[in-house]
Protein backbone atom coordinates (compact mmCIF):
# COMPACT_ATOMS: atom_id res chain seq x y z
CA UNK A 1 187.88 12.58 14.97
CA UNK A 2 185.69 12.18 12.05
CA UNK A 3 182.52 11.06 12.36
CA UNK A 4 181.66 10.03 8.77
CA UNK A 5 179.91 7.14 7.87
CA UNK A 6 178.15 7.23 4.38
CA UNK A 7 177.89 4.16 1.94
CA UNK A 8 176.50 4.55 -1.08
CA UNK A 9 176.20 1.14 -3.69
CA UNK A 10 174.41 -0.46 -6.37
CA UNK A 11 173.95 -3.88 -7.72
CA UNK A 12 171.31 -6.67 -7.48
CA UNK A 13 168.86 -7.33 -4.82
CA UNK A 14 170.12 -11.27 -3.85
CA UNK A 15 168.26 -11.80 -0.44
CA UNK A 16 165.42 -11.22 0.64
CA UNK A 17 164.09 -11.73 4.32
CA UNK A 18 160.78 -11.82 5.40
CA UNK A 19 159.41 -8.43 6.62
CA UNK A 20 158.87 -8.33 10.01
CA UNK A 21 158.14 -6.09 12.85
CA UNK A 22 160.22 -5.12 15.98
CA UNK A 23 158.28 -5.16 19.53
CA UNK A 24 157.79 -1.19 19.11
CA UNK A 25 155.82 -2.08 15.88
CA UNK A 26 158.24 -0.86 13.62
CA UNK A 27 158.27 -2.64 10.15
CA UNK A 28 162.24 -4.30 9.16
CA UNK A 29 163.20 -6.32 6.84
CA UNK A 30 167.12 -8.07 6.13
CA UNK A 31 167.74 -8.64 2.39
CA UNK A 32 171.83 -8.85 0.70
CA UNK A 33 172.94 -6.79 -2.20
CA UNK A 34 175.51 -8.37 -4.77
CA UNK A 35 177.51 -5.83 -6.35
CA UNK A 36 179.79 -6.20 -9.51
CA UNK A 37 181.92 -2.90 -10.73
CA UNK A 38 184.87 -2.36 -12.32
CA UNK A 39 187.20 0.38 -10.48
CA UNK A 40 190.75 1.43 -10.77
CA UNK A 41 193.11 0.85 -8.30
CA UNK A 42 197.02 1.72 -8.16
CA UNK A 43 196.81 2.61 -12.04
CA UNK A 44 194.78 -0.54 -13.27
CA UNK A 45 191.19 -1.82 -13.89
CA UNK A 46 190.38 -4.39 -11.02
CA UNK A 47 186.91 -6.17 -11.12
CA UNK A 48 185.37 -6.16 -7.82
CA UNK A 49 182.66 -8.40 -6.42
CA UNK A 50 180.84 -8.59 -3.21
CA UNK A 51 178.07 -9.08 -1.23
CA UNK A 52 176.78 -6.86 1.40
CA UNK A 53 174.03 -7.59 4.10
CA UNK A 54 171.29 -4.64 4.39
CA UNK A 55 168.68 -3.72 6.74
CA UNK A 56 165.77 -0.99 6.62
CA UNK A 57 162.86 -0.19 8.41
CA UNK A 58 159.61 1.34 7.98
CA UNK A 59 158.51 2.61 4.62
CA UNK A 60 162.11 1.21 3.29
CA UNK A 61 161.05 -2.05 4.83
CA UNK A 62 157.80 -2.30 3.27
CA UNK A 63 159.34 -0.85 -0.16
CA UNK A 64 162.20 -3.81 -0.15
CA UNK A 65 159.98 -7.08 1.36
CA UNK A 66 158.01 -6.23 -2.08
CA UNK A 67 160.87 -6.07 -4.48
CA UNK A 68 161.41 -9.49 -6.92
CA UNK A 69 165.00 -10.67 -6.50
CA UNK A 70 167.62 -9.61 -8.87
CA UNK A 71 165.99 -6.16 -9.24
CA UNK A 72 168.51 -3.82 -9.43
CA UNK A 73 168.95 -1.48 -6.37
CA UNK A 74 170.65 1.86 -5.37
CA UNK A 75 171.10 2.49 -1.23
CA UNK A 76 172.76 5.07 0.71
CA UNK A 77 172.77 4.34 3.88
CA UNK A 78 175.68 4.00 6.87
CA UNK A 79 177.42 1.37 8.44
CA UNK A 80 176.38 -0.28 11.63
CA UNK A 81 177.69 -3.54 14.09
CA UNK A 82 175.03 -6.14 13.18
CA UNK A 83 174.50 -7.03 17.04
CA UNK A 84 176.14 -5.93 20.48
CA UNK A 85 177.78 -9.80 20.13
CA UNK A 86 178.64 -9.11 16.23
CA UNK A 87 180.64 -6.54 14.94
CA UNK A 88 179.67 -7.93 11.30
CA UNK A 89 179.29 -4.59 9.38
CA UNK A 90 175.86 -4.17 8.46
CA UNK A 91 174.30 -1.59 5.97
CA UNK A 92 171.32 0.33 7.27
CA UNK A 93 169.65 2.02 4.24
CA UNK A 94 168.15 5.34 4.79
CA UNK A 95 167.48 5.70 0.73
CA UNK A 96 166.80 2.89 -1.82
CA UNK A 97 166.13 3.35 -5.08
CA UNK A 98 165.22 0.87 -7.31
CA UNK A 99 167.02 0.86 -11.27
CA UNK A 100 166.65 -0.76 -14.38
CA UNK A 101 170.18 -2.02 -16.06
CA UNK A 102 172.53 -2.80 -12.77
C-alpha cells in the first residue's frame, strides 16, 4: 500500500478564520484557498477552478490569521478527514509561502 499523501497548490487566500487556540494551547487557524490554473487533460487545455478548505497551526497559524485576503499563497501540506463525523477532505499545511502574481 502506498502511503502518500502530498498536496501542493497555489492561488488566492479567500477565507480567513479567526486564529484561535486548541485546549493544549496550540495556535490554529481555518482559512480557504481559491485556485484558478489551466492544465491539460486527455490532449486539451481545461480551465480548472476550485476551492479548498485549509488548516495550520502554530507559527503557520500565526503567519496566515495575519495575511490580507486575496494575497496570493503557496501550501504543501497533506490531506486529512476534517472531523471523526466528516470525511470532508481538509488540507493541513505544513509550508505556506506567500507570492506576488497568483
Amino acid at each position: 500500500m502506498d502511503d502518500a499523501n502530498r498536496v501542493e497548490i497555489s492561488g488566492r487566500l479567500h477565507a480567513l478564520g479567526a486564529l484561535r487556540y486548541t485546549p493544549a494551547g496550540i495556535p490554529v487557524v481555518e482559512f480557504r484557498l481559491s485556485h484558478e490554473s489551466e492544465r491539460a487533460e486527455a490532449g486539451v487545455l481545461r480551465k480548472v477552478n476550485a476551492e479548498i478548505d485549509a488548516i495550520a497551526f502554530e507559527s503557520l497559524a500565526r503567519l496566515v490569521a495575519g495575511a490580507a485576503l486575496n494575497s496570493g499563497i503557496r501550501i504543501e501540506g497533506f490531506l486529512a478527514a476534517k472531523s471523526r463525523n466528516s470525511n470532508k477532505p481538509v488540507l493541513h499545511a505544513t509550508r505556506i509561502e506567500f507570492i506576488e502574481g497568483v
